[in-house]
PDB file of N, CA and C in Angstrom:
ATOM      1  N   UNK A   1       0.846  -1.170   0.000  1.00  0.00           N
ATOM      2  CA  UNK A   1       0.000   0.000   0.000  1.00  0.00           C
ATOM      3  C   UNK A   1       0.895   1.237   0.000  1.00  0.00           C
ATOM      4  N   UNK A   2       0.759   2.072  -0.892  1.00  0.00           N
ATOM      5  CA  UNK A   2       1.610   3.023  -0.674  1.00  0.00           C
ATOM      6  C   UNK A   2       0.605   4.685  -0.647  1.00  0.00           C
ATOM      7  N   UNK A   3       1.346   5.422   0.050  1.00  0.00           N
ATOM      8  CA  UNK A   3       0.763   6.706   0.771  1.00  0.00           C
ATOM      9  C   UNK A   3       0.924   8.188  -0.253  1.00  0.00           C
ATOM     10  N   UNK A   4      -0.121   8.741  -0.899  1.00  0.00           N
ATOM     11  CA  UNK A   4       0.463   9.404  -2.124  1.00  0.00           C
ATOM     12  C   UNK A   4       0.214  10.798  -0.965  1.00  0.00           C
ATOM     13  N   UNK A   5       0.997  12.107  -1.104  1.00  0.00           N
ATOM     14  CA  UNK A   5       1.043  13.047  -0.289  1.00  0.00           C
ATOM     15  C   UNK A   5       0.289  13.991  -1.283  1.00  0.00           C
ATOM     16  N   UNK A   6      -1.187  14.836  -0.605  1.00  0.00           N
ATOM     17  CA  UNK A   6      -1.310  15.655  -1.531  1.00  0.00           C
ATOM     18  C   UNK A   6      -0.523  17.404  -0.950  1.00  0.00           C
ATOM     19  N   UNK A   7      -0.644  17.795  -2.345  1.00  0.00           N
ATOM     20  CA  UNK A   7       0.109  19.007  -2.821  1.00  0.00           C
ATOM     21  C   UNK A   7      -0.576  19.664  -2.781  1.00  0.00           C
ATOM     22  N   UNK A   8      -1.036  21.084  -1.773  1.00  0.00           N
ATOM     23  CA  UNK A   8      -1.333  21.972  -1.776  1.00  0.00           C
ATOM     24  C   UNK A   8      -0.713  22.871  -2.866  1.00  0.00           C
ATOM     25  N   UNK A   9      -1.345  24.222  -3.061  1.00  0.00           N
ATOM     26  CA  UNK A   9      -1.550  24.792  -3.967  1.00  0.00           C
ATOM     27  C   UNK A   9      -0.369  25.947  -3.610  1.00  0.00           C
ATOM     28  N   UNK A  10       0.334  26.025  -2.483  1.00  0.00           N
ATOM     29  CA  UNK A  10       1.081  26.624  -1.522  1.00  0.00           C
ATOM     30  C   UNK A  10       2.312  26.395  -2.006  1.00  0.00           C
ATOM     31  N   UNK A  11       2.090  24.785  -2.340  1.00  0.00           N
ATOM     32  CA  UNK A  11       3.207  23.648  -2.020  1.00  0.00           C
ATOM     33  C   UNK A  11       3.878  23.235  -3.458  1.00  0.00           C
ATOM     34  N   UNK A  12       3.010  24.005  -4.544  1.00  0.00           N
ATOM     35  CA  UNK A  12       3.231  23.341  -5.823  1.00  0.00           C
ATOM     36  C   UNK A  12       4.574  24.078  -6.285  1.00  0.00           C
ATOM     37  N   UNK A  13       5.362  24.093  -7.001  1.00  0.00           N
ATOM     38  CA  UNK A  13       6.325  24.507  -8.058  1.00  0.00           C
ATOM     39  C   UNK A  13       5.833  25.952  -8.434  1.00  0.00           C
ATOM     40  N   UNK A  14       5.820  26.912  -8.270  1.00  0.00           N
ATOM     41  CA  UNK A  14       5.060  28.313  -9.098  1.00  0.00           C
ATOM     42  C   UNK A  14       6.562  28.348 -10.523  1.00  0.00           C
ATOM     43  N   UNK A  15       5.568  28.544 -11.329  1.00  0.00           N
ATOM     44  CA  UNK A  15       6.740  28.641 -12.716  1.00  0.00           C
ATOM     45  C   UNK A  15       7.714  30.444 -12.549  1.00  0.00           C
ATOM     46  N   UNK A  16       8.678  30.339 -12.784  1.00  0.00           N
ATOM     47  CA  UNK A  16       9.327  31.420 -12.567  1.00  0.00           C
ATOM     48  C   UNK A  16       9.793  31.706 -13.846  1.00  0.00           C
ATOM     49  N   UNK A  17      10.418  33.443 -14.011  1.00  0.00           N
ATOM     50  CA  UNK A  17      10.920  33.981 -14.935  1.00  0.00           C
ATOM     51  C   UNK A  17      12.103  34.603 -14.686  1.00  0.00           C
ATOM     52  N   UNK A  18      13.074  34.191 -14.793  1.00  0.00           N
ATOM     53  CA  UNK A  18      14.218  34.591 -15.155  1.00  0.00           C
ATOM     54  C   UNK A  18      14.457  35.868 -15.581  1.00  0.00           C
ATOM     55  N   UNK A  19      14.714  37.406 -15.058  1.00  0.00           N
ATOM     56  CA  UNK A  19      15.087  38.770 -16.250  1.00  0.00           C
ATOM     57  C   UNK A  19      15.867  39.282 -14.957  1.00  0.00           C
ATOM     58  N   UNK A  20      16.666  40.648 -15.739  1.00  0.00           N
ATOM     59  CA  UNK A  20      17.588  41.271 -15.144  1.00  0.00           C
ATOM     60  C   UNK A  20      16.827  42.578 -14.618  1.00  0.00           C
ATOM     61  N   UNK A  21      17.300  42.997 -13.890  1.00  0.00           N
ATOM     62  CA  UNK A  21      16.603  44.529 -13.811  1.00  0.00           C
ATOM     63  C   UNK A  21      17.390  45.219 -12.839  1.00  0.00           C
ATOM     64  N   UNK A  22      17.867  46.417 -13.853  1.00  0.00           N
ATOM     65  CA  UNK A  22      18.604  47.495 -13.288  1.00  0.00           C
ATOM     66  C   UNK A  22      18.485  48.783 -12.599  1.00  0.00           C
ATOM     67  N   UNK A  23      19.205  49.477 -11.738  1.00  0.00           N
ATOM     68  CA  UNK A  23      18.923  50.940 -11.572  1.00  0.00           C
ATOM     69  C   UNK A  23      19.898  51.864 -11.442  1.00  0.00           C
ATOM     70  N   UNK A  24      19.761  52.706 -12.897  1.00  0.00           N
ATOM     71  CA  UNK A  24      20.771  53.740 -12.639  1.00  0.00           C
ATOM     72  C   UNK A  24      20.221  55.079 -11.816  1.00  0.00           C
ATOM     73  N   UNK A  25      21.300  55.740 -12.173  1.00  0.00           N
ATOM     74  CA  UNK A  25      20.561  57.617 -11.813  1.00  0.00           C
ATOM     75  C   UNK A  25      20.343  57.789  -9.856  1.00  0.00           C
ATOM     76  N   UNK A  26      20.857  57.157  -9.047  1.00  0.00           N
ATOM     77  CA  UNK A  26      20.712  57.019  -7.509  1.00  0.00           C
ATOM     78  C   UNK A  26      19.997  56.000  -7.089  1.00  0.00           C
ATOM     79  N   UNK A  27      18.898  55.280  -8.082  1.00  0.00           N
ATOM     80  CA  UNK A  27      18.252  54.627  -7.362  1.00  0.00           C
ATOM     81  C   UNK A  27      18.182  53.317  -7.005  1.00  0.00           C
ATOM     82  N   UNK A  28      19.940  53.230  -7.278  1.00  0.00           N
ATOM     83  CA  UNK A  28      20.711  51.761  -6.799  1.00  0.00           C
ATOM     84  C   UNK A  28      20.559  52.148  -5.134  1.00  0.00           C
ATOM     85  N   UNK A  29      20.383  53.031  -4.662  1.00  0.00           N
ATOM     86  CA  UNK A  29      20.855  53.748  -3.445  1.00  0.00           C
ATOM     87  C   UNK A  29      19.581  53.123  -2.782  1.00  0.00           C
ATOM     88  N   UNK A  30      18.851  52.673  -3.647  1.00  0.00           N
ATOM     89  CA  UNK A  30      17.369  52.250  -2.755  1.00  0.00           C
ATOM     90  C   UNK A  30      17.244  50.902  -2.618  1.00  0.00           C
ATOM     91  N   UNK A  31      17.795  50.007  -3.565  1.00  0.00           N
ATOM     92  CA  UNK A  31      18.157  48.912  -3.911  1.00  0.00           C
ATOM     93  C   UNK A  31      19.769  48.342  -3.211  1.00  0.00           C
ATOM     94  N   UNK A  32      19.959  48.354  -2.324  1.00  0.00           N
ATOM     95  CA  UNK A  32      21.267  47.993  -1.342  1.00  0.00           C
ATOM     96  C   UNK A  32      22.650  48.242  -1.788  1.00  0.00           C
ATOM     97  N   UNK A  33      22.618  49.903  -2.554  1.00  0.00           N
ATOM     98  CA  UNK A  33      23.627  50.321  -3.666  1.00  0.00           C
ATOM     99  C   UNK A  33      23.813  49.138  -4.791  1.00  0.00           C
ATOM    100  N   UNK A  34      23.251  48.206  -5.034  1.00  0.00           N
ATOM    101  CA  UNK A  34      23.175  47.461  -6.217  1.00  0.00           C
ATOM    102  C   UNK A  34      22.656  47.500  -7.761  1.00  0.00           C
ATOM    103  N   UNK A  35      23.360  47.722  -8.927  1.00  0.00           N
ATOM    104  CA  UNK A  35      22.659  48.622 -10.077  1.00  0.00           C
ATOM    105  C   UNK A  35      22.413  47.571 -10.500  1.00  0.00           C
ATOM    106  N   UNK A  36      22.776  46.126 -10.636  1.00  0.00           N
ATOM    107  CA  UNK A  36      22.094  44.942 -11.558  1.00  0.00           C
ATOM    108  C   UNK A  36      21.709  43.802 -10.760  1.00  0.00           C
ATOM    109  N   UNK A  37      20.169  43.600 -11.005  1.00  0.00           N
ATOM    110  CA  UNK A  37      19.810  42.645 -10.096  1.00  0.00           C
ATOM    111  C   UNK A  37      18.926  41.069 -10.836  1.00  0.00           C
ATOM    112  N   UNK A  38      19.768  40.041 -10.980  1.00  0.00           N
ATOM    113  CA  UNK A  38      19.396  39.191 -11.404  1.00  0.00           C
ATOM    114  C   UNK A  38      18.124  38.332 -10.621  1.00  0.00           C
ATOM    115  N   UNK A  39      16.857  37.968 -11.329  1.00  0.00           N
ATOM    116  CA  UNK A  39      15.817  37.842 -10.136  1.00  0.00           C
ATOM    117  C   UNK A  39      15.239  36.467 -10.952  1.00  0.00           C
ATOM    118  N   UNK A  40      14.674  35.818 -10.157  1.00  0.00           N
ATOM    119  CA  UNK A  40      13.809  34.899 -10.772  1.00  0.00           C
ATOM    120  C   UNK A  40      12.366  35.182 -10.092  1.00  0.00           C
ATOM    121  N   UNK A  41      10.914  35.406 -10.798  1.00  0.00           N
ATOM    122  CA  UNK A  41      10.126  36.357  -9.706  1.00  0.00           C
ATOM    123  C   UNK A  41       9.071  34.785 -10.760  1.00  0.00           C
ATOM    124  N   UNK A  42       7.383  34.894  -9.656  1.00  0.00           N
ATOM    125  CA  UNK A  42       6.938  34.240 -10.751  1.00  0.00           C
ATOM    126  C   UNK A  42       6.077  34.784 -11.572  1.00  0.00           C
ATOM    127  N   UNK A  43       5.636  33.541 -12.600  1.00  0.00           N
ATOM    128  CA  UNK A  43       5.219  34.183 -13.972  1.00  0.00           C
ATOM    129  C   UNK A  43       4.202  34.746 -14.150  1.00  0.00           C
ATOM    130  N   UNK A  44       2.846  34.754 -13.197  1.00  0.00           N
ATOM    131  CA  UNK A  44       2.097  34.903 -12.862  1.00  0.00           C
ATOM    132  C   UNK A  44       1.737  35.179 -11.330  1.00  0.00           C
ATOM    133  N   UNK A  45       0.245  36.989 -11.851  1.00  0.00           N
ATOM    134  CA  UNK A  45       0.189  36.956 -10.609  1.00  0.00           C
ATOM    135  C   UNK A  45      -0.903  36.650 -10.145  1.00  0.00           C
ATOM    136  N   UNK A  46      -1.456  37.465  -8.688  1.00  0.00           N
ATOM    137  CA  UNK A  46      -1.910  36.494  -8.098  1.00  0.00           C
ATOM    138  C   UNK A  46      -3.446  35.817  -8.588  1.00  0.00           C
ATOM    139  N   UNK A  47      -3.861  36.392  -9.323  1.00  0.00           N
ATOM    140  CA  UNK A  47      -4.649  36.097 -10.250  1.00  0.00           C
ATOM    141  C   UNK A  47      -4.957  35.252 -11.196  1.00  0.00           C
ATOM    142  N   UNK A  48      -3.730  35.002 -11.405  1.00  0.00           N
ATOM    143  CA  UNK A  48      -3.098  33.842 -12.793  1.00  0.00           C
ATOM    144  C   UNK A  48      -2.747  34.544 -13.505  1.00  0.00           C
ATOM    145  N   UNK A  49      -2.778  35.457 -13.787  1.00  0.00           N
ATOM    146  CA  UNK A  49      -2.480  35.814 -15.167  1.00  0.00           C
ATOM    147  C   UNK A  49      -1.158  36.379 -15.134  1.00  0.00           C
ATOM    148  N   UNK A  50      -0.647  36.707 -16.606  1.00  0.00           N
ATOM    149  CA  UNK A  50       0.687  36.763 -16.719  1.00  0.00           C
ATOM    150  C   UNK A  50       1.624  38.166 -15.859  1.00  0.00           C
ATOM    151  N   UNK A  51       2.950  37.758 -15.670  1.00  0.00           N
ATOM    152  CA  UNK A  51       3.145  39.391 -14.772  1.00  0.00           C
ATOM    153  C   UNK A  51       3.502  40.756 -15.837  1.00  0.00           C
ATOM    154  N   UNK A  52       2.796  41.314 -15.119  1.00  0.00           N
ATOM    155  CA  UNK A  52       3.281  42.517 -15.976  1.00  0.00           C
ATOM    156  C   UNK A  52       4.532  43.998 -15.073  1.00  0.00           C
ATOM    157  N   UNK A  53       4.687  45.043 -15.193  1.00  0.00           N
ATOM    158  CA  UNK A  53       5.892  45.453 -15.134  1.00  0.00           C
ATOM    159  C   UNK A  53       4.763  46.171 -13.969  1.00  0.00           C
ATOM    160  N   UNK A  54       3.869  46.215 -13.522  1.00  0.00           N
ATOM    161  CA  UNK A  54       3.142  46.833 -12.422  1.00  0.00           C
ATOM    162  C   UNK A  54       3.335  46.023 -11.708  1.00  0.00           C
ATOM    163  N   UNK A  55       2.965  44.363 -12.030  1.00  0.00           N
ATOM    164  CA  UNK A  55       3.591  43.825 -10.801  1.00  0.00           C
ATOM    165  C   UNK A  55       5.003  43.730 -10.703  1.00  0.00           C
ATOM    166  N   UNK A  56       5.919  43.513 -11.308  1.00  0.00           N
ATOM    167  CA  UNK A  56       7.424  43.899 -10.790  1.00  0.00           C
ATOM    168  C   UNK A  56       7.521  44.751  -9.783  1.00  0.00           C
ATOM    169  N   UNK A  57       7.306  45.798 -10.411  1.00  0.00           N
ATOM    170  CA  UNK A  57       7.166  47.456  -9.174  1.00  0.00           C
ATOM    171  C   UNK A  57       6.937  46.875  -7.948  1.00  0.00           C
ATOM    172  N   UNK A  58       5.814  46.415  -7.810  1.00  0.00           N
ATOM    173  CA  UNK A  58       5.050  45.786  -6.362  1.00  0.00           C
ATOM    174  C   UNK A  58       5.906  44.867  -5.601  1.00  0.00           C
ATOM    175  N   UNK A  59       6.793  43.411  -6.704  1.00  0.00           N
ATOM    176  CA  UNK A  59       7.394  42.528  -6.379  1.00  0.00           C
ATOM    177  C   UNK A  59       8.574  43.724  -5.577  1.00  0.00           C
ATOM    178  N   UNK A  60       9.102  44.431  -6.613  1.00  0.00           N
ATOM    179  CA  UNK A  60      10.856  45.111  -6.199  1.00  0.00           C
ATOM    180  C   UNK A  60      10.673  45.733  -4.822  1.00  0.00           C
ATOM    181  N   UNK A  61       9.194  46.223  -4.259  1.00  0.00           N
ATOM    182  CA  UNK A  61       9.499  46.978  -3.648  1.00  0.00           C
ATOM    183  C   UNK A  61       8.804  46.768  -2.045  1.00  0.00           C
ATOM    184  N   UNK A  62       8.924  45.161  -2.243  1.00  0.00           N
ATOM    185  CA  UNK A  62       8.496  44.079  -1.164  1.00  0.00           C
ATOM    186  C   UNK A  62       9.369  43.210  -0.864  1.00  0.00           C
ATOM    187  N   UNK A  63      10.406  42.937  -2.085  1.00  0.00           N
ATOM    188  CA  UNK A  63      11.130  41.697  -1.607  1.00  0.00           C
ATOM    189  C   UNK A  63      12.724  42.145  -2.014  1.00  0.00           C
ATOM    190  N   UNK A  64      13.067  43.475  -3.158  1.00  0.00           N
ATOM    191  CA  UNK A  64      14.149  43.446  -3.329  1.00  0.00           C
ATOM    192  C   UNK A  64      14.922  44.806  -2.620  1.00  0.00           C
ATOM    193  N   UNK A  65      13.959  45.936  -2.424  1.00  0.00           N
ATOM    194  CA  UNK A  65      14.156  47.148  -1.752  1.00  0.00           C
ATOM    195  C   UNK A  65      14.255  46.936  -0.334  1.00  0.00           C
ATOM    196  N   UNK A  66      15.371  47.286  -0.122  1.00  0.00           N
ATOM    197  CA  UNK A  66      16.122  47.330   1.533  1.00  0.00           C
ATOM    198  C   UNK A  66      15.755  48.902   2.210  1.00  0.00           C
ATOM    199  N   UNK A  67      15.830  49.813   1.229  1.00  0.00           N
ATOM    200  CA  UNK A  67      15.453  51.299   2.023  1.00  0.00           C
ATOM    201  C   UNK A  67      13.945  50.949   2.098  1.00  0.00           C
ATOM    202  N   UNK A  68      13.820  52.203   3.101  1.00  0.00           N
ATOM    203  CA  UNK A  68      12.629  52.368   3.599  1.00  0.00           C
ATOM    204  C   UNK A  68      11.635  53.653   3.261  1.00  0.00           C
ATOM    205  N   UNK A  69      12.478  53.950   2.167  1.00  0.00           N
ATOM    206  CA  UNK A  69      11.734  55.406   1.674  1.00  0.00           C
ATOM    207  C   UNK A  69      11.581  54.699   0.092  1.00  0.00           C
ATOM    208  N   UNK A  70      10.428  54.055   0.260  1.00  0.00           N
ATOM    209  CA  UNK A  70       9.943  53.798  -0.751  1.00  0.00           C
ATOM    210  C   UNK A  70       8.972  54.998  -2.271  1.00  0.00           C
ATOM    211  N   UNK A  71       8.734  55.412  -1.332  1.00  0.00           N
ATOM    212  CA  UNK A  71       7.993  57.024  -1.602  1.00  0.00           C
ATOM    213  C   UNK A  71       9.258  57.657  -2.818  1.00  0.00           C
ATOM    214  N   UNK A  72      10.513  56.908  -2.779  1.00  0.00           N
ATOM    215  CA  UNK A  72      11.362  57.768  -3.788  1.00  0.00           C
ATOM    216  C   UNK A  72      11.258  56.700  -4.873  1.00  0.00           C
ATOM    217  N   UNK A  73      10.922  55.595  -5.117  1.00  0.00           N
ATOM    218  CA  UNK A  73      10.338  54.868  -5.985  1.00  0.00           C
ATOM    219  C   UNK A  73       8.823  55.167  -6.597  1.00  0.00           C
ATOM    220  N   UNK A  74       7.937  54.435  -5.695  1.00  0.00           N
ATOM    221  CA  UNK A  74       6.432  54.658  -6.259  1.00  0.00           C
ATOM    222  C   UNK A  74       5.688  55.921  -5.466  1.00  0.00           C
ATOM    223  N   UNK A  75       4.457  55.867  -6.082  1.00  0.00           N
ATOM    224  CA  UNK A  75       3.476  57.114  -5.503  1.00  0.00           C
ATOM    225  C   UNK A  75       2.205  56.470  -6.278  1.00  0.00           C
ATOM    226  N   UNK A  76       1.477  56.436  -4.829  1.00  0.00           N
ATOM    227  CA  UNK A  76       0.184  55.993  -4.623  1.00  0.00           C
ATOM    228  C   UNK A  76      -0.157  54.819  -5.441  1.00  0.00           C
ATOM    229  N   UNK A  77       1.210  53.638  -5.520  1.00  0.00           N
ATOM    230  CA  UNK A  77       1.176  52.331  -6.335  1.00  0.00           C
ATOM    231  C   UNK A  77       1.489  52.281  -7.451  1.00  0.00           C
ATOM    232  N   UNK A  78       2.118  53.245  -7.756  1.00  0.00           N
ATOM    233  CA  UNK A  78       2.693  53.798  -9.300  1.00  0.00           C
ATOM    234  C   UNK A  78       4.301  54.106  -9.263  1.00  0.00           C
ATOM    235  N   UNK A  79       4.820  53.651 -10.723  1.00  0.00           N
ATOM    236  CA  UNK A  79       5.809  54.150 -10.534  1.00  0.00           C
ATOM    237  C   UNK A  79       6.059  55.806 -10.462  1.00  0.00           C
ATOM    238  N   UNK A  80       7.142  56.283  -9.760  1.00  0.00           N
ATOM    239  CA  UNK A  80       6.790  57.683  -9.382  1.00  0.00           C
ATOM    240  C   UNK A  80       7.245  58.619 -10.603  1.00  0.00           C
ATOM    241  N   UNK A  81       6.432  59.508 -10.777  1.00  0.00           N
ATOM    242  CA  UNK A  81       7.167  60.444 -12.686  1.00  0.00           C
ATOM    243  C   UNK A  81       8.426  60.490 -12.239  1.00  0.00           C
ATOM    244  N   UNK A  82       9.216  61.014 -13.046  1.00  0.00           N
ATOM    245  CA  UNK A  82      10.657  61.558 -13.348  1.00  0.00           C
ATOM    246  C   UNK A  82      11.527  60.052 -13.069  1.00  0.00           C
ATOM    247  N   UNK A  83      11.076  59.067 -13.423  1.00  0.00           N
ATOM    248  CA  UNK A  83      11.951  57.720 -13.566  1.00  0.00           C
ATOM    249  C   UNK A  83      11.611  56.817 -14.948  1.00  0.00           C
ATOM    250  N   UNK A  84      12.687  56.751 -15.865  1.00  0.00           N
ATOM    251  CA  UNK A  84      12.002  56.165 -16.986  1.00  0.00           C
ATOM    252  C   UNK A  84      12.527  54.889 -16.767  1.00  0.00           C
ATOM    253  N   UNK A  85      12.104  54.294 -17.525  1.00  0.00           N
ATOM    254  CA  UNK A  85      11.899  52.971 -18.080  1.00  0.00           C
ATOM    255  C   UNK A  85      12.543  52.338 -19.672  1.00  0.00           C
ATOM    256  N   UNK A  86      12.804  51.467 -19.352  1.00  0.00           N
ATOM    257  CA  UNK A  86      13.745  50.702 -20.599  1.00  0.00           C
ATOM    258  C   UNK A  86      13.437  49.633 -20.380  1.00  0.00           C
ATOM    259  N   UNK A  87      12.681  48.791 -21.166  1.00  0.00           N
ATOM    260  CA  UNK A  87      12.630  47.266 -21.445  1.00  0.00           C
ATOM    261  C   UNK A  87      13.362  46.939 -22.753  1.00  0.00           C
ATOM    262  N   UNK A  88      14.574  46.195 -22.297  1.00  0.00           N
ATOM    263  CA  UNK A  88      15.451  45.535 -23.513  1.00  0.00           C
ATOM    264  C   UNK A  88      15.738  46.926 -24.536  1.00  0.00           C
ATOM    265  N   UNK A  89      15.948  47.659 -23.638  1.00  0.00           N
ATOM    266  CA  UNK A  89      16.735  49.065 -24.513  1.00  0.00           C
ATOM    267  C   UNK A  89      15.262  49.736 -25.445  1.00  0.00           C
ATOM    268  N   UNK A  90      14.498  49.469 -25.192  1.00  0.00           N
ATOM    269  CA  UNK A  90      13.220  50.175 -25.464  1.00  0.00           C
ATOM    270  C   UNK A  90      12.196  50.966 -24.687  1.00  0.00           C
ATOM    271  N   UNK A  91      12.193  52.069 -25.156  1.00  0.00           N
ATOM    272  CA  UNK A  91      11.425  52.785 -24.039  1.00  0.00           C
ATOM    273  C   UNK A  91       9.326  51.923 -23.667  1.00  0.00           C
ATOM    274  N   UNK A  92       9.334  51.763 -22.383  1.00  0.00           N
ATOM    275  CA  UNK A  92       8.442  51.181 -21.803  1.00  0.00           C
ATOM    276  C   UNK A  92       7.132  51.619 -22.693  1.00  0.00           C
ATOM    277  N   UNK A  93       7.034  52.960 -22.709  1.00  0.00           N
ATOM    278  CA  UNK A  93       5.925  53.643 -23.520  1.00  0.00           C
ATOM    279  C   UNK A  93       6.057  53.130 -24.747  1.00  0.00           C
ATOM    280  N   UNK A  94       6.648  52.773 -25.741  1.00  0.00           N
ATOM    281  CA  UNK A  94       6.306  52.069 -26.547  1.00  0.00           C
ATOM    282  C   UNK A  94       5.921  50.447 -26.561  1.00  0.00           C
ATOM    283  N   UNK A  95       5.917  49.939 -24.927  1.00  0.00           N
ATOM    284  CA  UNK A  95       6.041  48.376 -24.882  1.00  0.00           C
ATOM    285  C   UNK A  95       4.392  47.923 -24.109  1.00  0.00           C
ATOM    286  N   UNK A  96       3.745  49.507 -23.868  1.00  0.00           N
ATOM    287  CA  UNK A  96       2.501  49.481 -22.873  1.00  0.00           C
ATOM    288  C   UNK A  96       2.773  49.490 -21.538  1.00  0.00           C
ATOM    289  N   UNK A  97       4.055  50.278 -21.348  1.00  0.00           N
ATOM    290  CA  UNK A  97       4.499  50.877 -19.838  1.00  0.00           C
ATOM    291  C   UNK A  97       3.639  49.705 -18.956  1.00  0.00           C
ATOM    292  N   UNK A  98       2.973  50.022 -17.751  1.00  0.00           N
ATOM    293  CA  UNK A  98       3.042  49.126 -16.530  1.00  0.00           C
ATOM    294  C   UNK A  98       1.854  47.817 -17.105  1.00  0.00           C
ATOM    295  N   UNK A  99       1.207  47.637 -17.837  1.00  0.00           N
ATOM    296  CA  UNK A  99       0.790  46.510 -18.390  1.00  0.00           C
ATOM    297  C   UNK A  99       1.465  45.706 -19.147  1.00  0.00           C
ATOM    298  N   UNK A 100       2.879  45.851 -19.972  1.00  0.00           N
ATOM    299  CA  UNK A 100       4.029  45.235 -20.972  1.00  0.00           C
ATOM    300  C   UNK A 100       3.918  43.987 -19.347  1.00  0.00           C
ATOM    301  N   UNK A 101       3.506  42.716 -20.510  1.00  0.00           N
ATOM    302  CA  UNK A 101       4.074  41.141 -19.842  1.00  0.00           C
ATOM    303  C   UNK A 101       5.453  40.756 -19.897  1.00  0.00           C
ATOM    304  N   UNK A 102       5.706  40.462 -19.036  1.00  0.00           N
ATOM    305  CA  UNK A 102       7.064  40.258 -18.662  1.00  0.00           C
ATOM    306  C   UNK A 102       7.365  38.840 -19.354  1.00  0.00           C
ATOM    307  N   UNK A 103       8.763  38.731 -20.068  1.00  0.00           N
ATOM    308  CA  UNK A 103       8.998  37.575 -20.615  1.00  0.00           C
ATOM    309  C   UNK A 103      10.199  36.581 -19.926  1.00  0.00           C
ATOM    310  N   UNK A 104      10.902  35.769 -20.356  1.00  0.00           N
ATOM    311  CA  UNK A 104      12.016  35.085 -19.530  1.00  0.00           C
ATOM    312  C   UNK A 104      13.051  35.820 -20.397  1.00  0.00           C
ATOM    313  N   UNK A 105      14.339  36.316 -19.808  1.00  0.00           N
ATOM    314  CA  UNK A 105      15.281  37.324 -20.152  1.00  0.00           C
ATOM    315  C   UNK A 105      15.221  38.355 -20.547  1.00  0.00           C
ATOM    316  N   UNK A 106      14.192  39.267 -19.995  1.00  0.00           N
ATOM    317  CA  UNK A 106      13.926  40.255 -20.096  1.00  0.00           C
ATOM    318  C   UNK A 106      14.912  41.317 -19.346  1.00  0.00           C
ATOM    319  N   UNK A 107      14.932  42.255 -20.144  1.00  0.00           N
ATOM    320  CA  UNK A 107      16.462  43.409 -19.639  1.00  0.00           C
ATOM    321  C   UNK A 107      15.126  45.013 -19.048  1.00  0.00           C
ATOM    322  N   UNK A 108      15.426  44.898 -17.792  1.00  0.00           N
ATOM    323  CA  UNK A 108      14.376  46.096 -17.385  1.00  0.00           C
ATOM    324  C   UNK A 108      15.280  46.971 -16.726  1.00  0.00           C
ATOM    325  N   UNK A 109      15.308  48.430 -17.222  1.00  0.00           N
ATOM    326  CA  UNK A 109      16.402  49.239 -16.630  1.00  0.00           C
ATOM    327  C   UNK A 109      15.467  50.263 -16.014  1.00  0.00           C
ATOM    328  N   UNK A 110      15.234  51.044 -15.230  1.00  0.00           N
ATOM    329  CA  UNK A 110      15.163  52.439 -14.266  1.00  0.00           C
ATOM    330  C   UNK A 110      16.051  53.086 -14.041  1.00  0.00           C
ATOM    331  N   UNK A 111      15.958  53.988 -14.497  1.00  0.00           N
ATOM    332  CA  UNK A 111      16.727  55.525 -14.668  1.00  0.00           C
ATOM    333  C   UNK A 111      15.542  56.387 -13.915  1.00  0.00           C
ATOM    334  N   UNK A 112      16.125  57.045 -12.870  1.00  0.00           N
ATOM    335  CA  UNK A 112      16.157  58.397 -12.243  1.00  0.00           C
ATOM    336  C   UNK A 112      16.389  59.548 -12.894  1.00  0.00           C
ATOM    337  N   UNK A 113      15.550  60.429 -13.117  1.00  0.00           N
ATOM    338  CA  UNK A 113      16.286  61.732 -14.056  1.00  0.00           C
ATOM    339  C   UNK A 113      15.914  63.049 -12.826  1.00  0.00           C
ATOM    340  N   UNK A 114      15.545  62.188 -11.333  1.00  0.00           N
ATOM    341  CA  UNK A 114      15.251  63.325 -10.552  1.00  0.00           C
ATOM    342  C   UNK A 114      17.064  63.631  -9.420  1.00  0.00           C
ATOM    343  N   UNK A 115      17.264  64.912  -9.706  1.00  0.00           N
ATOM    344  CA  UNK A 115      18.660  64.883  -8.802  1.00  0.00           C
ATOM    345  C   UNK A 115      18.180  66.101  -8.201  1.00  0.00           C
ATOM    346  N   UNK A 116      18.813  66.242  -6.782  1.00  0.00           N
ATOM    347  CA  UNK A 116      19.169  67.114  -5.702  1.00  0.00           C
ATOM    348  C   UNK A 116      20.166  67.920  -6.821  1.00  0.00           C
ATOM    349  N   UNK A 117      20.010  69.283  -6.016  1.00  0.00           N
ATOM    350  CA  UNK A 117      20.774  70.408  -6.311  1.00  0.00           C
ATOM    351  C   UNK A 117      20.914  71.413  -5.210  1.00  0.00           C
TER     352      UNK A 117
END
C-alpha cells in the first residue's frame, strides 16, 4: 500500500521567470547600492495571469528594496514620474508601460532623471 502526499496549492512549483533589472541615476541607493539585479520572480500573478511590469514594481518593492523610503520609488502604487523605463533598450511607452508582460530574459532598466541640487 503506498501513501500518495497531496500538494497543496502553496506547495506546488510556481513557474518562474528569469530577467535582469537594473537601476541607474541614484536609485541603486534604494536597492542595497546594487545597479544589476538578477531575479527569478513568478510568472504569474496572483490572479493567474501573466506578470506585468506593475507587478514587478510591487514585487521590487516588497522583496528586493532594503530602504525604507519607498515614496522615492512609487506614488500611490505607481511608478513615481521623473523615472524612466527601458525594457530591452526600449522605451516602456512604446512596450505598454506598466501593463508590458514580462517575458524570460527580459532586460528592465530604471533611470532616475530626478537629482538634488
Amino acid at each position: 500500500m503506498s501513501i500518495a502526499k497531496e500538494t497543496t496549492s502553496e506547495e506546488a512549483e510556481v513557474p518562474k521567470l528569469s530577467i535582469i533589472v537594473e537601476f541607474t541615476g541614484g536609485l541603486e541607493m534604494l536597492f542595497s547600492d546594487q545597479r544589476r539585479h538578477t531575479l527569478s520572480i513568478p510568472a504569474a500573478n496572483k490572479e493567474g495571469k501573466p506578470v506585468t511590469i506593475a507587478n514587478l514594481i510591487g514585487y521590487l518593492c516588497e522583496h528586493v528594496m532594503k530602504d525604507n523610503r519607498k515614496e522615492l520609488f512609487v506614488l500611490q502604487d505607481h511608478l513615481r514620474p521623473g523615472i524612466l523605463v527601458l525594457i530591452n533598450d526600449a522605451d516602456w511607452e512604446l512596450e505598454g508601460e506598466e501593463a508590458y508582460e514580462i517575458q524570460a530574459g527580459d532586460n528592465i532598466l530604471f533611470v532616475s532623471t530626478l537629482h538634488g541640487g
